[in-house]
Protein backbone atom coordinates (compact mmCIF):
# COMPACT_ATOMS: atom_id res chain seq x y z
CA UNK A 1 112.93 108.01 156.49
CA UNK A 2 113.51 104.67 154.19
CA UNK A 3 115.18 105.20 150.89
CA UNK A 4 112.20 105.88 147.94
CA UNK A 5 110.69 102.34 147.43
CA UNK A 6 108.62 103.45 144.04
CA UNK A 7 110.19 101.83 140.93
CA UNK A 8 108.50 103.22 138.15
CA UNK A 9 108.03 100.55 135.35
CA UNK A 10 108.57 102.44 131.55
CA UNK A 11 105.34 102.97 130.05
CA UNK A 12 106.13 100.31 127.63
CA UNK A 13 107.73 97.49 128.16
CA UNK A 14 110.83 96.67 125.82
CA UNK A 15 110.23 93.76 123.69
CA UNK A 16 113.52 91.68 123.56
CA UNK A 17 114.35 90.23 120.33
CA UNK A 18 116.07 87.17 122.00
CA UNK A 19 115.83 84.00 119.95
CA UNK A 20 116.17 81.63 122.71
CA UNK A 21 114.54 82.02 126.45
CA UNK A 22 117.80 80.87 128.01
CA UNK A 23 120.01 83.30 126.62
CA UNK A 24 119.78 85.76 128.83
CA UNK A 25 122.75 87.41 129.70
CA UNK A 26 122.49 90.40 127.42
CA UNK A 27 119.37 90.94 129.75
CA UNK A 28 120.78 90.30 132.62
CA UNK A 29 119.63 87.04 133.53
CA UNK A 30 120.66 83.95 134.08
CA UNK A 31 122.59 81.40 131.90
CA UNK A 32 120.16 77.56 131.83
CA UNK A 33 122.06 75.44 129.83
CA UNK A 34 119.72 72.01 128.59
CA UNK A 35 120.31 69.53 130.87
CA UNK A 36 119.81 66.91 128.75
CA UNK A 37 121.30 68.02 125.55
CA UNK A 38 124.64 67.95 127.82
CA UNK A 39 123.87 64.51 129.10
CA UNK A 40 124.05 63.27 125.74
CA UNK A 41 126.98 65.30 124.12
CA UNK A 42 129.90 63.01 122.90
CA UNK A 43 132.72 62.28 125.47
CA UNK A 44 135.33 59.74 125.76
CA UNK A 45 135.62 57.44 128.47
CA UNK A 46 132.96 56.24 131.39
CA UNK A 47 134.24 59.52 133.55
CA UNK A 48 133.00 61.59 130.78
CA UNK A 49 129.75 59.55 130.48
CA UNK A 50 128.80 59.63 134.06
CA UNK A 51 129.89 63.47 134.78
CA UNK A 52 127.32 64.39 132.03
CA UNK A 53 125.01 62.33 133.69
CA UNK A 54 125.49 63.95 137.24
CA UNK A 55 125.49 67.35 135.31
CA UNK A 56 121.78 66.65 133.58
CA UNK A 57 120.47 65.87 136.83
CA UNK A 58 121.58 68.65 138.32
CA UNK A 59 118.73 71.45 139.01
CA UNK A 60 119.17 73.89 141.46
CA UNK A 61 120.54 73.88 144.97
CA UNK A 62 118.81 72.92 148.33
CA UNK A 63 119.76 74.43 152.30
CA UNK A 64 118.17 74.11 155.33
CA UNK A 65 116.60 76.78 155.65
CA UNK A 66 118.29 78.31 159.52
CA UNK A 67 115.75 80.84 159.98
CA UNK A 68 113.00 79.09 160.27
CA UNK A 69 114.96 77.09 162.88
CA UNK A 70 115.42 79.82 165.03
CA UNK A 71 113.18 79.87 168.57
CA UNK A 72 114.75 82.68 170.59
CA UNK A 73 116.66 85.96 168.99
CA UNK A 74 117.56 88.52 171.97
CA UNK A 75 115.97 92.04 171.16
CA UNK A 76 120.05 93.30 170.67
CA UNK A 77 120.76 90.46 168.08
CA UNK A 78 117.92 90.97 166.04
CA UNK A 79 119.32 93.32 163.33
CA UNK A 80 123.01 91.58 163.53
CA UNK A 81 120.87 88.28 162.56
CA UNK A 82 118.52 89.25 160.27
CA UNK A 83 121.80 90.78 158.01
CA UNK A 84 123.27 87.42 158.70
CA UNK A 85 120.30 85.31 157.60
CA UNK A 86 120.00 87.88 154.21
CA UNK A 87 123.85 86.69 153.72
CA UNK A 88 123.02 83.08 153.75
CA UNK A 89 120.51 84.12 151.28
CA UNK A 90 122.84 85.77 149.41
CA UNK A 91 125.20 82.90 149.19
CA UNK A 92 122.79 80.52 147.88
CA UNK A 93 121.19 82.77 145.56
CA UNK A 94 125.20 82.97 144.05
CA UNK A 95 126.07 79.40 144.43
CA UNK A 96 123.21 79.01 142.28
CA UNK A 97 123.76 80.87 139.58
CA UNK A 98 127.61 79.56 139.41
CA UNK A 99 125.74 76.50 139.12
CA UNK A 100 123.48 77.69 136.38
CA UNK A 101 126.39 78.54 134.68
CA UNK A 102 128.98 76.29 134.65
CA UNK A 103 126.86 73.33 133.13
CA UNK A 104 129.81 72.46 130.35
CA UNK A 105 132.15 71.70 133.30
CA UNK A 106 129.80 69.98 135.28
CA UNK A 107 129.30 67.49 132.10
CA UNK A 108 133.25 67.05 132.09
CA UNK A 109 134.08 66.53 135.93
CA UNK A 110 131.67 64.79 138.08
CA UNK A 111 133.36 65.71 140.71
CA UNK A 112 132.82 69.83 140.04
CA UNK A 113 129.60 70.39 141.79
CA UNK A 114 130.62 69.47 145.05
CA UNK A 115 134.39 70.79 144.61
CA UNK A 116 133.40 74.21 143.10
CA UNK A 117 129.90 74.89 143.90
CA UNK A 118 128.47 73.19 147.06
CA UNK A 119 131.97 72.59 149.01
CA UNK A 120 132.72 76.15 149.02
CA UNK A 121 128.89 77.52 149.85
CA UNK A 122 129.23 75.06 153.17
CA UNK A 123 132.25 76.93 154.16
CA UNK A 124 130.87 80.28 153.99
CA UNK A 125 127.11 79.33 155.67
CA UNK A 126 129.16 77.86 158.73
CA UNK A 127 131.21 81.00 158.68
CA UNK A 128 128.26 82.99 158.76
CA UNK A 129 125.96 80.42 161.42
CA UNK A 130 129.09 81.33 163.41
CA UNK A 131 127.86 84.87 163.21
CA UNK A 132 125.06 84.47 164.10
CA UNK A 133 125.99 82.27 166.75
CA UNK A 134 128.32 85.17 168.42
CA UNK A 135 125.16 87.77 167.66
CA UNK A 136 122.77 85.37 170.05
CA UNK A 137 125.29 84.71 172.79
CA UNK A 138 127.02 88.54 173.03
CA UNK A 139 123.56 89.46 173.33
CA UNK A 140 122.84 87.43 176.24
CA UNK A 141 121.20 84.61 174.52
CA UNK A 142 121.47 80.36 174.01
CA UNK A 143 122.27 79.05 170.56
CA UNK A 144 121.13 75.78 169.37
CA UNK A 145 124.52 74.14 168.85
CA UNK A 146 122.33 72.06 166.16
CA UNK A 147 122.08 74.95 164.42
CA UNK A 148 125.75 74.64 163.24
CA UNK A 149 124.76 71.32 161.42
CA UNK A 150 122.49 73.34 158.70
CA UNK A 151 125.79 74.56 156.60
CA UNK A 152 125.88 71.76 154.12
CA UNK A 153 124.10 72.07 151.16
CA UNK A 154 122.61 69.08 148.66
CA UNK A 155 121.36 69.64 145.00
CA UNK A 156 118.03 68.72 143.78
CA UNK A 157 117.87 66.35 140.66
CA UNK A 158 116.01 67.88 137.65
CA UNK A 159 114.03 64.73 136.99
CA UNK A 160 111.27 64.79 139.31
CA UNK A 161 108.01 65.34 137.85
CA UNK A 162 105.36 67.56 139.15
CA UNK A 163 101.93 66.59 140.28
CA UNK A 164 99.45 64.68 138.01
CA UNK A 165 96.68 66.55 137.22
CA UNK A 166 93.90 66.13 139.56
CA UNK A 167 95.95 64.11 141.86
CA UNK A 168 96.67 65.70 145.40
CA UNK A 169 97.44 69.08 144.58
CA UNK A 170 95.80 71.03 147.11
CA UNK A 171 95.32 69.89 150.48
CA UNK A 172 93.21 72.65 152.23
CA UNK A 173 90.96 73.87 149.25
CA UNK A 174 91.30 76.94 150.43
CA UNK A 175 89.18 76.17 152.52
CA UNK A 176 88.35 79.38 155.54
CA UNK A 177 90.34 77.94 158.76
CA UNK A 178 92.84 75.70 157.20
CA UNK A 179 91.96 73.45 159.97
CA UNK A 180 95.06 71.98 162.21
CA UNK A 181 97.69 73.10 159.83
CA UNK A 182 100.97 73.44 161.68
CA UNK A 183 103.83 76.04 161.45
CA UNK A 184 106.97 73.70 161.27
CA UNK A 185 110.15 74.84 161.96
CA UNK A 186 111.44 74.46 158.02
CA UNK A 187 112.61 71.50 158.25
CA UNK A 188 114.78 70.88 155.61
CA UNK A 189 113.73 67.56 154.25
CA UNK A 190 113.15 68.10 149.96
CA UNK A 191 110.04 67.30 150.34
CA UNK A 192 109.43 70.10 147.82
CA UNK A 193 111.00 67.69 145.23
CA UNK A 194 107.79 66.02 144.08
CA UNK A 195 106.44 69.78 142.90
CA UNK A 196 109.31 69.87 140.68
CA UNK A 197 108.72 70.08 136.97
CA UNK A 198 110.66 68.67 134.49
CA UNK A 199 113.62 71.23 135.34
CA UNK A 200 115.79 69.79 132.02
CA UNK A 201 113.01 70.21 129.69
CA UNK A 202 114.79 72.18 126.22
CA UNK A 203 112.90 75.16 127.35
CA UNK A 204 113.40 76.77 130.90
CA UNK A 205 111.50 80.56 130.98
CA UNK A 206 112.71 83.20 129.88
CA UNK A 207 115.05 84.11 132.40
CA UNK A 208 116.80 80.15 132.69
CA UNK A 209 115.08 79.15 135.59
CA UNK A 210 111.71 78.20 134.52
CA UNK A 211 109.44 77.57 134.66
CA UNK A 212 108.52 74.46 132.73
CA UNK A 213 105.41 72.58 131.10
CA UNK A 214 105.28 70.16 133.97
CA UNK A 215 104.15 73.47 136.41
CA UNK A 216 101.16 74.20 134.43
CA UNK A 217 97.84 72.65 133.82
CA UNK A 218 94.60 72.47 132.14
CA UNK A 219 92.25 73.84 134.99
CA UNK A 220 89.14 72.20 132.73
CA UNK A 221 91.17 68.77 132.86
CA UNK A 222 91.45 69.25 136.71
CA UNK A 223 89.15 66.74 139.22
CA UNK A 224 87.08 69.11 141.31
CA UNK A 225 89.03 69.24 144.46
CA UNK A 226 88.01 72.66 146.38
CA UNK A 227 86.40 72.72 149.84
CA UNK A 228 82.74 73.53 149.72
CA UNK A 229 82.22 77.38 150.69
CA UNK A 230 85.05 78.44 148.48
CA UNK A 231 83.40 81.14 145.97
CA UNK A 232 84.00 84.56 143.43
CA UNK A 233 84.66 86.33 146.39
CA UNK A 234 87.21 83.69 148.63
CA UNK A 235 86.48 81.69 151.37
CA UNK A 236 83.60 82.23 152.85
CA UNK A 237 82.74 83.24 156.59
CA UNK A 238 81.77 80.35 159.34
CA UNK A 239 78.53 79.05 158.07
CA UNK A 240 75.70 79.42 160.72
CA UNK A 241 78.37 79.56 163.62
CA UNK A 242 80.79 81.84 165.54
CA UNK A 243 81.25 85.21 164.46
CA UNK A 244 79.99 85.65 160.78
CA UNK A 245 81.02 89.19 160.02
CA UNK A 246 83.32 90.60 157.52
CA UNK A 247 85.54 93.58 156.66
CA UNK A 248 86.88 94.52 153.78
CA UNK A 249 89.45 97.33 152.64
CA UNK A 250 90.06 98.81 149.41
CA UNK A 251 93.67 99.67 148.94
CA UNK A 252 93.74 99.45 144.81
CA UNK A 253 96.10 97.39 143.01
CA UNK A 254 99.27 98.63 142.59
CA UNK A 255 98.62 101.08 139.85
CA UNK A 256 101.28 103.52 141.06
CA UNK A 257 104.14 100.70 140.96
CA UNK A 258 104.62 100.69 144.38
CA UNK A 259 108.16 97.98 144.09
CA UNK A 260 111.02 96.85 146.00
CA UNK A 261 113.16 93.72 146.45
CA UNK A 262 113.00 94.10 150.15
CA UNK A 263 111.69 92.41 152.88
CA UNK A 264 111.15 94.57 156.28
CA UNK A 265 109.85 91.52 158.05
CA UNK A 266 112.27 88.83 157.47
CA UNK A 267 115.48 91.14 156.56
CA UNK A 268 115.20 94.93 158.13
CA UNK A 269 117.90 96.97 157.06
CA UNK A 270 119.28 94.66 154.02
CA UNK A 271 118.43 95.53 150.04
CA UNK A 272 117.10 93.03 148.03
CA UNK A 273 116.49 91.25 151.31
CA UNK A 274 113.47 89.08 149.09
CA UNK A 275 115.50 88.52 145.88
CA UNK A 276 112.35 88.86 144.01
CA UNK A 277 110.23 92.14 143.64
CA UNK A 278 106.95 92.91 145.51
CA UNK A 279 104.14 94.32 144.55
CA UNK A 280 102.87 96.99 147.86
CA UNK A 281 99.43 98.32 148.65
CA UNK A 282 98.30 99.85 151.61
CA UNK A 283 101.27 101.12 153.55
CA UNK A 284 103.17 103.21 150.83
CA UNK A 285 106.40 103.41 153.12
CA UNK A 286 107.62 99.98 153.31
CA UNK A 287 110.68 99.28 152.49
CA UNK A 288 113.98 97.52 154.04
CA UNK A 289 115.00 100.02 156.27
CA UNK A 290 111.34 101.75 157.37
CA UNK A 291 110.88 101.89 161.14
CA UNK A 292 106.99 101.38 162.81
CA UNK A 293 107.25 104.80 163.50
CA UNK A 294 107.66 105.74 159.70
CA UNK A 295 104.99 102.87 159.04
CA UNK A 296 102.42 104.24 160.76
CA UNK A 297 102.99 108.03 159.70
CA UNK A 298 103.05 106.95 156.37
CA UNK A 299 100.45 107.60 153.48
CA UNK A 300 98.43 105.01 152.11
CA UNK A 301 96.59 103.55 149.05
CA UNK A 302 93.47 102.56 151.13
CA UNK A 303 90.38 104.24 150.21
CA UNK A 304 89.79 104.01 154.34
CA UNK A 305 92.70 106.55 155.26
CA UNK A 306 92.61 104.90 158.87
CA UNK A 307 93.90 101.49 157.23
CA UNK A 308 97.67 101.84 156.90
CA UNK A 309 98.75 98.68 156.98
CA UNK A 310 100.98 96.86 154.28
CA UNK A 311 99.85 94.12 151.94
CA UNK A 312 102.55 93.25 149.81
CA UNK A 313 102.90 89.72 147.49
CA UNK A 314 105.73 88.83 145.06
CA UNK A 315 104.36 89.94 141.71
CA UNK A 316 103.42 87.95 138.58
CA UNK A 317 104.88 88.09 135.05
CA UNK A 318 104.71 86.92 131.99
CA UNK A 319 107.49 85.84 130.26
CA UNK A 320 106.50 87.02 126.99
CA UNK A 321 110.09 88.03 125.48
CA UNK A 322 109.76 91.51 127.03
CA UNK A 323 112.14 93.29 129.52
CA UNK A 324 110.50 95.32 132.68
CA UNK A 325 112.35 98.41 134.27
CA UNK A 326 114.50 95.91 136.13
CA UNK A 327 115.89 93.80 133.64
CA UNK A 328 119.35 94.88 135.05
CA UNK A 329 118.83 94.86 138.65
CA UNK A 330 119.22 92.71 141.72
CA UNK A 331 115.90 91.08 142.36
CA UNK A 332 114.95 91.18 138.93
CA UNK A 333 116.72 90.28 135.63
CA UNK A 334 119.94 89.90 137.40
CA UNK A 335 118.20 86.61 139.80
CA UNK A 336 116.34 85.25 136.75
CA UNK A 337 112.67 87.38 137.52
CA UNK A 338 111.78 88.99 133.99
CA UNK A 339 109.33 89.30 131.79
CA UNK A 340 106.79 91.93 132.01
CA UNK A 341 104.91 92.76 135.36
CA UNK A 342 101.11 92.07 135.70
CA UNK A 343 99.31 94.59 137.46
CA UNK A 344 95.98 92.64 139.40
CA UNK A 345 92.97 93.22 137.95
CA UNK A 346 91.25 93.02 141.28
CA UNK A 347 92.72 93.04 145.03
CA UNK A 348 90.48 92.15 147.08
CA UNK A 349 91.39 92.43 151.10
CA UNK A 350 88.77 91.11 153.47
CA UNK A 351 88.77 90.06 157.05
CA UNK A 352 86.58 87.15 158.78
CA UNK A 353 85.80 85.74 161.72
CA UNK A 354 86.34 82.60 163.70
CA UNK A 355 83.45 79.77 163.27
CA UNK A 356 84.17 78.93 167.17
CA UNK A 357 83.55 82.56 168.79
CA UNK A 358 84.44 85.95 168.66
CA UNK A 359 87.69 87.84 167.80
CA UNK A 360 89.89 90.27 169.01
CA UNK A 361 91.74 92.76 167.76
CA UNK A 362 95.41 92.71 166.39
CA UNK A 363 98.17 94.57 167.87
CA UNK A 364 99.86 97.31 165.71
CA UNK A 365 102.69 96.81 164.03
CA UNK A 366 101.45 92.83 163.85
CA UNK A 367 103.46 91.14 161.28
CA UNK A 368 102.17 88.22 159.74
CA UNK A 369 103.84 85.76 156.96
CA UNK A 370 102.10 82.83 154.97
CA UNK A 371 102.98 80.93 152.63
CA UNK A 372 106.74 79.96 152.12
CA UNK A 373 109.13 81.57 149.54
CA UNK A 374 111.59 78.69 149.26
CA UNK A 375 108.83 76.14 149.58
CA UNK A 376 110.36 73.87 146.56
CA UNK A 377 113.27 73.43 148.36
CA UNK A 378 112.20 73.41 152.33
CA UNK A 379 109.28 70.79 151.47
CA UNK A 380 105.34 71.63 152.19
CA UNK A 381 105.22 72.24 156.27
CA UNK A 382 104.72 75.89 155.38
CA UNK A 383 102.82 76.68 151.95
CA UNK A 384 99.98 78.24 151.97
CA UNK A 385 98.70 78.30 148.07
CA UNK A 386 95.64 78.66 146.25
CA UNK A 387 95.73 78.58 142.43
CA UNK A 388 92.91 78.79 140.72
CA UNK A 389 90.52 80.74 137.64
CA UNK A 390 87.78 82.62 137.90
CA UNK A 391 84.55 80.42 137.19
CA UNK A 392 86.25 77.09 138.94
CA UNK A 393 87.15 78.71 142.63
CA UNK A 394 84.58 76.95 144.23
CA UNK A 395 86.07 73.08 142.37
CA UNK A 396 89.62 73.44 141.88
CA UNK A 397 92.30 74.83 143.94
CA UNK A 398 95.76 74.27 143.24
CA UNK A 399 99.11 74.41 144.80
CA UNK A 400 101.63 72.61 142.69
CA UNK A 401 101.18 73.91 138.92
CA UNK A 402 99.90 76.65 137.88
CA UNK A 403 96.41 77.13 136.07
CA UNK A 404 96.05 77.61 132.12
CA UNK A 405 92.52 79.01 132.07
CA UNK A 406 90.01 78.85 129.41
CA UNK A 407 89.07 81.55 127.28
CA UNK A 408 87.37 84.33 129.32
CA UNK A 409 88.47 83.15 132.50
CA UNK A 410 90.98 84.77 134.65
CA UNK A 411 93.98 83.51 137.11
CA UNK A 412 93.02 83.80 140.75
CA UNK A 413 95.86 83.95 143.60
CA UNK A 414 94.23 83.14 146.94
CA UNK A 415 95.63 83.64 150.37
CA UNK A 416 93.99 83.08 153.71
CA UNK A 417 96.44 83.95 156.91
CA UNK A 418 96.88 82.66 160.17
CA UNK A 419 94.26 83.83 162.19
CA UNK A 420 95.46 82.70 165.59
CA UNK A 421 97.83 84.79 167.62
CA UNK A 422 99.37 84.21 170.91
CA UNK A 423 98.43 87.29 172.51
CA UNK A 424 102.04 89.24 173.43
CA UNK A 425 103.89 89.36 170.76
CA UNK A 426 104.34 91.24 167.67
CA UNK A 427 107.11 88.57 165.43
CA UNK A 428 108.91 85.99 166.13
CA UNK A 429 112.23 84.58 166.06
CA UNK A 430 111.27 82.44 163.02
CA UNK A 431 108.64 85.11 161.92
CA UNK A 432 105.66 82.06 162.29
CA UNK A 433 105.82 80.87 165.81
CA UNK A 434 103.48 84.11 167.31
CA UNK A 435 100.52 82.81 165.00
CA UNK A 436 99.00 79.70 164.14
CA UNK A 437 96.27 78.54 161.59
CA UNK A 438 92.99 77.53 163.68
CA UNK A 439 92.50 73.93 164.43
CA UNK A 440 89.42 72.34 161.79
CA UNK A 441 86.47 73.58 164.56
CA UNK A 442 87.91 77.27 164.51
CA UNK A 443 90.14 76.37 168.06
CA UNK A 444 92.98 78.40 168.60
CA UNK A 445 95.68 75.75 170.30
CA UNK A 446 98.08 76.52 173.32
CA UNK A 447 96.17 79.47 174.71
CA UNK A 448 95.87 81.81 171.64
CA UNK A 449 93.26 84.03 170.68
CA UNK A 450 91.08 84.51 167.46
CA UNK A 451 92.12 87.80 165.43
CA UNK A 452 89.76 88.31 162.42
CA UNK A 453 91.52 86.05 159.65
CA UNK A 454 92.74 88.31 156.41
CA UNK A 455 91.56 87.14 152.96
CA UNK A 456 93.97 88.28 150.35
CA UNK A 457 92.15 87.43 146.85
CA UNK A 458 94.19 88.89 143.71
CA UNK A 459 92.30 88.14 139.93
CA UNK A 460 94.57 88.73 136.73
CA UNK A 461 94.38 88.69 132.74
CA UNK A 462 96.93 86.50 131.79
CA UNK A 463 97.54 85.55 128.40
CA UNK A 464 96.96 81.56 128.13
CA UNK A 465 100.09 79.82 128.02
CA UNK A 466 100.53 76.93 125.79
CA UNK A 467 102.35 73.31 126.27
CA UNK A 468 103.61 72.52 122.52
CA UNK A 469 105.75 69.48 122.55
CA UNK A 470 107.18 68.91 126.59
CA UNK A 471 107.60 73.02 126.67
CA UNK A 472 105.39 75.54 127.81
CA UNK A 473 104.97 79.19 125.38
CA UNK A 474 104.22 82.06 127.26
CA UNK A 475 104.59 81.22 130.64
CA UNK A 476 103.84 83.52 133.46
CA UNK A 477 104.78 83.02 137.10
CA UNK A 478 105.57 84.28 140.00
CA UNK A 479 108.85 86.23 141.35
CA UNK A 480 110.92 83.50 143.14
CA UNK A 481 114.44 83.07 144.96
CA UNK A 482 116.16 81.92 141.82
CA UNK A 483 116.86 78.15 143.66
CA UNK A 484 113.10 78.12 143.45
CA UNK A 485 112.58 77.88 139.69
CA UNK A 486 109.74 80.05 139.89
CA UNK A 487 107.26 77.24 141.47
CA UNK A 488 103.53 77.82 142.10
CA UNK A 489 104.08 76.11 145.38
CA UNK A 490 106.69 79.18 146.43
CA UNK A 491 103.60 81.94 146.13
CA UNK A 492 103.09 83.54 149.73
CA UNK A 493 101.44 86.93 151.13
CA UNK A 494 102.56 89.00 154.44
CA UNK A 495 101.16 91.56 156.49
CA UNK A 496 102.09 94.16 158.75
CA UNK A 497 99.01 95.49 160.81
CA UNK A 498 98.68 99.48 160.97
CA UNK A 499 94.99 100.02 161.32
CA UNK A 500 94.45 102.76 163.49
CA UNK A 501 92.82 101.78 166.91
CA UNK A 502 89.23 103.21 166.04
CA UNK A 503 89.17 101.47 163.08
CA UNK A 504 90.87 97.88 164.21
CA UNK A 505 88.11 98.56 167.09
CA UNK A 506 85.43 98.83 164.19
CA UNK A 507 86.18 96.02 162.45
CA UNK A 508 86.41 93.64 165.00
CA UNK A 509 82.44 94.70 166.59
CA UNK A 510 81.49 94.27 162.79
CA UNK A 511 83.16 90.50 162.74
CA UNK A 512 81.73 89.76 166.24
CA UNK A 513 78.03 91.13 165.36
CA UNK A 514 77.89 89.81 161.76
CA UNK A 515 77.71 92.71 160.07
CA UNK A 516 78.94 93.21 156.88
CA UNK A 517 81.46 96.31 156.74
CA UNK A 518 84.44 98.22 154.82
């Protein structure tokens, strides 16, 4: 069996009587000095001026990401390069908070960044691309020698301003088939730069690492941008066409604090493979090192005992000053995630149909990732976000800040998955390259097959933050990589199918007749 996953929260959450939301090493955080305050200190000399320049602009680090660059992993390499990918992981997620930390000598040597920080952290991810490298090819496998070009890392510059309201924020609406979307290899090309808040603003979250003013907006001050069809419940199905049923599953919301920092899919067998905690329903086995036999003998949280599959999202917090039970830990406090943990108010899990033709059913033990975790520093080819509050899901869907809602109104994270599949396999080498997003007339591309499309729609009372004077009070957010600063655009959902085969065979004749069922 996998270690215990449950990580109960304390009743009540501690309030922390820390004057400032950067200082946060008492807590465990992370040390975010003010960029700009250091920029303008007094030094001697032009060295000294333009070091504390290079040091202000400074943000947080940026890597290709290798995994998603990976085509081909031989069945015997799998596990030997899934603990190397979690250590290039690892490595950024500590070159980063050396860099978080070290702001004072940054503003004295211009030259520290690369020397100290960035320098080193290429020398250990081509160390460990060698790895997996030797894991591919003693398993009978090719590398991609291009591969070996990904170990040099840039930073990202602190000035680039997020979004204007209104203005391009959300390109699919939410709309049902996120028609002709792509899944691109990660290519690692900043193009997450232009969701970046103000990262040198004098306040940075609670934890250091945002996130800022510039990630939040007025929802009421938003242009209506949603797809039509978007409504309370999520997208709807297909209009008059294809098959118009639904299913839905009720598998609670977390109330037991099901937690972990792990990620079976993209790091079996590593702790704190995610960096950032989870929130699980469904499946209450899933953790790191859980097997698909222990998967689908597990218990679950759905009201249908024949659904045992696991739903699992980073969580959301607010960073109201208080400390959760992992303050201390790896994933939480310790990476810059704090604040206290919102449970959903609503979880809503729903399946729909194809607006082409029918579906069929998913394979068990069918893992399925959307969205992208390190989306603000691999660019857009892989987010998958809906932001919006309750009352304006059906006009304005964001992706790039996050919504400050009007009284009444609540915060609405929407998710609708790839719903194309390739028909053999389970994963993939890159964890995207088995599914695909339908093209805009519900077409699956190059061969694959329609599986009913999961809707993942989670509501939640959040206190309204408030932008006083370039800063944002109250924030809340979501878990992130700490690189990541916390941005909206890094939200993202996965999946791992364990519906038993009556049930999977139910659903899918409920889809395909248009029948409403749960």
């Amino acid at each position: 069996m996998g270690r215990n996953i449950r990580k109960r929260r304390s009743s009540m959450a501690t309030k922390a009587v820390a004057a400032s939301a950067a200082l946060a090493l008492g807590g465990g955080g992370l040390i975010w000095a003010n960029f700009y305050a250091s920029a303008h200190e007094s030094n001697s000399g032009q060295n000294s001026t333009k070091a504390a320049t290079a040091a202000a602009q400074v943000a947080t680090i940026s890597c290709p990401d290798v995994g998603q660059k990976l085509t081909n992993v031989p069945n015997g390499a799998k596990q030997g390069v899934a603990t190397e990918l979690a250590n290039l992981d690892k490595q950024i997620t500590e070159a980063y908070t050396r860099l978080a930390s070290t702001r004072q000598a940054q503003t004295n040597d211009a030259g520290f960044v690369q020397n100290a920080i960035t320098g080193p952290l290429k020398e250990k991810r081509a160390a460990t691309i060698d790895r997996i490298r030797i894991n591919i090819q003693r398993s009978g496998g090719q590398f991609n020698s291009s591969l070996s070009q990904l170990a040099a890392c840039t930073t990202q510059a602190a000035n680039t301003n997020a979004g204007q309201a209104g203005g391009g924020q959300q390109q699919n609406g939410g709309q049902q088939q996120n028609g002709g979307q792509q899944q691109n290899g990660g290519q690692n090309n900043n193009g997450g730069q232009q969701n970046n808040g103000n990262a040198g603003q004098a306040q940075n979250g609670q934890g250091g690492n945002g996130p800022v003013a510039a990630d939040f907006v007025d929802i009421t001050k938003v242009q209506a941008n949603a797809q039509l069809g978007v409504g309370a419940n999520g997208a709807k199905a297909n209009g008059n066409s294809g098959s118009r049923g639904t299913f839905t599953s009720s598998c609670g919301t977390n109330g037991n604090d099901n937690h972990n920092t792990d990620n079976v899919i993209v790091a079996p067998g590593v702790t704190n493979g995610a960096h950032h905690l989870h929130d699980y329903v469904g499946n209450q086995n899933n953790d790191a090192f859980a097997s698909d036999q222990e998967l689908a003998g597990a218990g679950t949280s759905c009201q249908n005992q024949g659904d045992k599959s696991s739903y699992f999202w980073p969580v959301l917090r607010v960073q109201d000053g208080s400390q959760d039970f992992d303050q201390n830990n790896d994933g939480g406090g310790k990476e810059g995630n704090v604040g206290k943990i919102l449970q959903p108010a609503q979880a809503q899990i729903k399946f729909v149909g194809n607006k082409k033709g029918n579906v069929v059913a998913m394979p068990t033990a069918l893992r399925i990732i959307t969205g992208d975790a390190k989306a603000f520093v691999n660019g857009n080819a892989n987010a998958n976000v809906n932001w919006s509050c309750t009352g304006f899901e059906n006009k304005v869907q964001l992706e790039t800040q996050y919504p400050i809602c009007p009284q009444g109104s609540q915060v609405v994270r929407t998710t609708n998955f790839q719903s194309c599949w390739d028909g053999k396999n389970i994963d993939s080498a890159n964890h995207r390259t088995h599914v695909a997003f339908a093209q805009a007339d519900g077409t699956c591309a190059n061969g694959f097959k329609a599986i009913p499309q999961l809707q993942v729609r989670l509501v939640y009372n959040v206190p309204a933050p408030k932008l006083q004077n370039g800063t944002v009070v109250q924030p809340y957010a979501v878990d992130s990589f700490p690189e990541n600063l916390h941005k909206p655009i890094t939200d993202h959902n996965d999946f791992i199918n364990f519906f038993s085969t009556n049930l999977m065979n139910k659903m899918v004749n409920c889809i395909n007749t248009g029948k409403k069922c749960k």
